[in-house]
N, C-alpha and C. Protein backbone atom coordinates (compact mmCIF):
# COMPACT_ATOMS: atom_id res chain seq x y z
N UNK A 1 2.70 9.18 7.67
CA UNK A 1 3.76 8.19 7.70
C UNK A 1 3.40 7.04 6.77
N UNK A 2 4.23 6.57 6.31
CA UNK A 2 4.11 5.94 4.90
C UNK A 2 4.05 3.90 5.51
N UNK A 3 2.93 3.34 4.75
CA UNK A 3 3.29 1.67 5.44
C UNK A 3 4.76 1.16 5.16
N UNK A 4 4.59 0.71 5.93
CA UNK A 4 6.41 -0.56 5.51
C UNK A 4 5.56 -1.30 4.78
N UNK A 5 6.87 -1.50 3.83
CA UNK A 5 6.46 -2.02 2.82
C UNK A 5 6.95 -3.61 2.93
N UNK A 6 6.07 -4.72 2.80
CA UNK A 6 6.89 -6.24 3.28
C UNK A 6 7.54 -6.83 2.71
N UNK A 7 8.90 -7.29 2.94
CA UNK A 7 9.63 -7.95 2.78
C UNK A 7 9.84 -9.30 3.07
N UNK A 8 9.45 -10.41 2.34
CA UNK A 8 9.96 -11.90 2.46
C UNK A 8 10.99 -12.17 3.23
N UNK A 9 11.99 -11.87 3.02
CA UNK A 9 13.29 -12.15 3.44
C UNK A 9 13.39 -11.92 4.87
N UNK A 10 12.77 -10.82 5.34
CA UNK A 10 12.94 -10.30 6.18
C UNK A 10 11.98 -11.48 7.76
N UNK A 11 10.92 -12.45 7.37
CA UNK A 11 10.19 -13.14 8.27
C UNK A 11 10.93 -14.27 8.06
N UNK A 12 11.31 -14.66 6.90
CA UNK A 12 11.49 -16.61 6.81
C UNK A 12 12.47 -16.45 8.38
N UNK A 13 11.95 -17.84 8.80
CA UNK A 13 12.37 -18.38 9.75
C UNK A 13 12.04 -17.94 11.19
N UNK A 14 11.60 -16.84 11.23
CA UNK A 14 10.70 -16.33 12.35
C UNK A 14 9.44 -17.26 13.03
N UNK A 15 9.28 -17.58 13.95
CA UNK A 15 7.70 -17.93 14.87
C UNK A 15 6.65 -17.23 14.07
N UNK A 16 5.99 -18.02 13.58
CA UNK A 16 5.17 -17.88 12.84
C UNK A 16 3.80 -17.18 13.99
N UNK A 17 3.35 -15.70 13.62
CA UNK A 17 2.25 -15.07 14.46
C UNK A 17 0.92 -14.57 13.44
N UNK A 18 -0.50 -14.90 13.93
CA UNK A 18 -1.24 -14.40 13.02
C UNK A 18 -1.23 -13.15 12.40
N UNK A 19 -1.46 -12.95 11.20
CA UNK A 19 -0.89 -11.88 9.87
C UNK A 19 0.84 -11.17 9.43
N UNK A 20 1.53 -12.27 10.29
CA UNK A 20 2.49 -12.07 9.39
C UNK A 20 3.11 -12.46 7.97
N UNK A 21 1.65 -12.78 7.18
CA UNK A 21 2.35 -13.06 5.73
C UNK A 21 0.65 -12.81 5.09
N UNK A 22 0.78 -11.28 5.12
CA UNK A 22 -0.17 -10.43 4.05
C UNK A 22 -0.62 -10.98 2.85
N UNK A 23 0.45 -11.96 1.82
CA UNK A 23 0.25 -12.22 0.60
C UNK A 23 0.55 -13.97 0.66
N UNK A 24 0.02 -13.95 1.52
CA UNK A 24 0.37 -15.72 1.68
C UNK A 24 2.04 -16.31 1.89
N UNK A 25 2.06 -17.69 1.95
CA UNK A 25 3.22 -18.19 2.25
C UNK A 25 3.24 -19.66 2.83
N UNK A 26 4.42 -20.19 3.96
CA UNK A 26 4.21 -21.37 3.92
C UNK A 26 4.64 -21.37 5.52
N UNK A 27 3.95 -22.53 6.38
CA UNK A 27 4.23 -22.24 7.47
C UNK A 27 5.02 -23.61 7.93
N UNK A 28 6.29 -24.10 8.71
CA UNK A 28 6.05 -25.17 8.79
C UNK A 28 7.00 -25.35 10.13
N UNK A 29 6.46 -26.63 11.00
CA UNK A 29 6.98 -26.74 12.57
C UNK A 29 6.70 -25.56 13.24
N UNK A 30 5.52 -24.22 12.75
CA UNK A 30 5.82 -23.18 13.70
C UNK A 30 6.67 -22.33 13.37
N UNK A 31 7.47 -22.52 12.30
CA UNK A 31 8.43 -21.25 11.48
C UNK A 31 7.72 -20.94 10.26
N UNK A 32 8.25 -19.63 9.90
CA UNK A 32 7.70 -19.51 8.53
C UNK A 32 8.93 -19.73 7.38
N UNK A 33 8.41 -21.01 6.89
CA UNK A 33 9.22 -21.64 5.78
C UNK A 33 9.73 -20.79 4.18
N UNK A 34 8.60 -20.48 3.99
CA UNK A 34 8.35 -19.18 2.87
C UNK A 34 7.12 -17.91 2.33
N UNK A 35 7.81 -17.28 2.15
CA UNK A 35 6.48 -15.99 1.95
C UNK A 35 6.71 -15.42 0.66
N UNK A 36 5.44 -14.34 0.29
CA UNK A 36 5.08 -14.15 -0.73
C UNK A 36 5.58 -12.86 -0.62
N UNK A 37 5.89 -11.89 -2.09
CA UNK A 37 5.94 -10.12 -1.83
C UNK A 37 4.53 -9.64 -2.53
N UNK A 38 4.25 -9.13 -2.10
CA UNK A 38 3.32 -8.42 -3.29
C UNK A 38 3.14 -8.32 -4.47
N UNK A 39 4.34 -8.45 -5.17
CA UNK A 39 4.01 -8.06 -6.81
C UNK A 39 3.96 -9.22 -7.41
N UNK A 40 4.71 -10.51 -6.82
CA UNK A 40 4.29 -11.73 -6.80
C UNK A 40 2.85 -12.49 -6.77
N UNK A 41 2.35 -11.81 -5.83
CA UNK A 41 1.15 -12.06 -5.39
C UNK A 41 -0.06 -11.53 -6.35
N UNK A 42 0.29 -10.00 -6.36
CA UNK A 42 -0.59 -9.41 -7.89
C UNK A 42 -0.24 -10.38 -9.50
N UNK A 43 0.88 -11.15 -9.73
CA UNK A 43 1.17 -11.59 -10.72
C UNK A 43 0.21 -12.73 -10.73
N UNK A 44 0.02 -13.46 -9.59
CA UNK A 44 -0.64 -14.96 -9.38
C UNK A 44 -1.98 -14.48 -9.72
N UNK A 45 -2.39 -13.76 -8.89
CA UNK A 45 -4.18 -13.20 -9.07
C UNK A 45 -4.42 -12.53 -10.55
N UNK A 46 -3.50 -12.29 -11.49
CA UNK A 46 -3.92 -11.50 -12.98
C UNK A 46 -3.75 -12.97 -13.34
N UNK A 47 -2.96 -13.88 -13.22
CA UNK A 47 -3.08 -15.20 -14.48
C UNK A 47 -4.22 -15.66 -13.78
N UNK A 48 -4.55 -15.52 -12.43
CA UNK A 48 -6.02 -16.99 -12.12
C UNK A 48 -7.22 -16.41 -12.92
N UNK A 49 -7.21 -14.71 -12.48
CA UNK A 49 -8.46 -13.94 -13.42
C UNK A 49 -8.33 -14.19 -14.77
N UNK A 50 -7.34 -14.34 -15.35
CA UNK A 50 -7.47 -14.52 -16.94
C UNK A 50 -8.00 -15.93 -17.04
N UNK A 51 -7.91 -17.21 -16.25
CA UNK A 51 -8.67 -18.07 -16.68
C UNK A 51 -9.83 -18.75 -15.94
N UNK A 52 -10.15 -17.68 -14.91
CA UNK A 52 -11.83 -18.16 -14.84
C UNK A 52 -12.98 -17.29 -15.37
N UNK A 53 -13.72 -17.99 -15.88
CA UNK A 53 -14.49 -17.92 -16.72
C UNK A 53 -15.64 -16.65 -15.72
């Protein structure tokens, strides 16, 4: 059986519970304000590796 694959859209505004935002995000009053997808997340980590030394 194949993982679900995560969807942003699908938590904002939900009660924020530990590991519901795999690729980071934003938490706020106890909701989750905003989240990350994955390929987003791989995009952020290839530009930080290109500039540390």
């Amino acid at each position: 059986m194949p993982a679900k694959k995560f969807k942003p859209e699908e938590v904002i505004g939900k009660p924020y519970q530990r590991g519901m935002l795999p690729y980071g995000g934003a938490v706020t009053r106890g909701k989750i304000s905003s989240a990350i997808d994955e390929a987003e997340y791989r995009e952020t980590m290839k530009r930080l590796k290109a500039i540390t030394p």
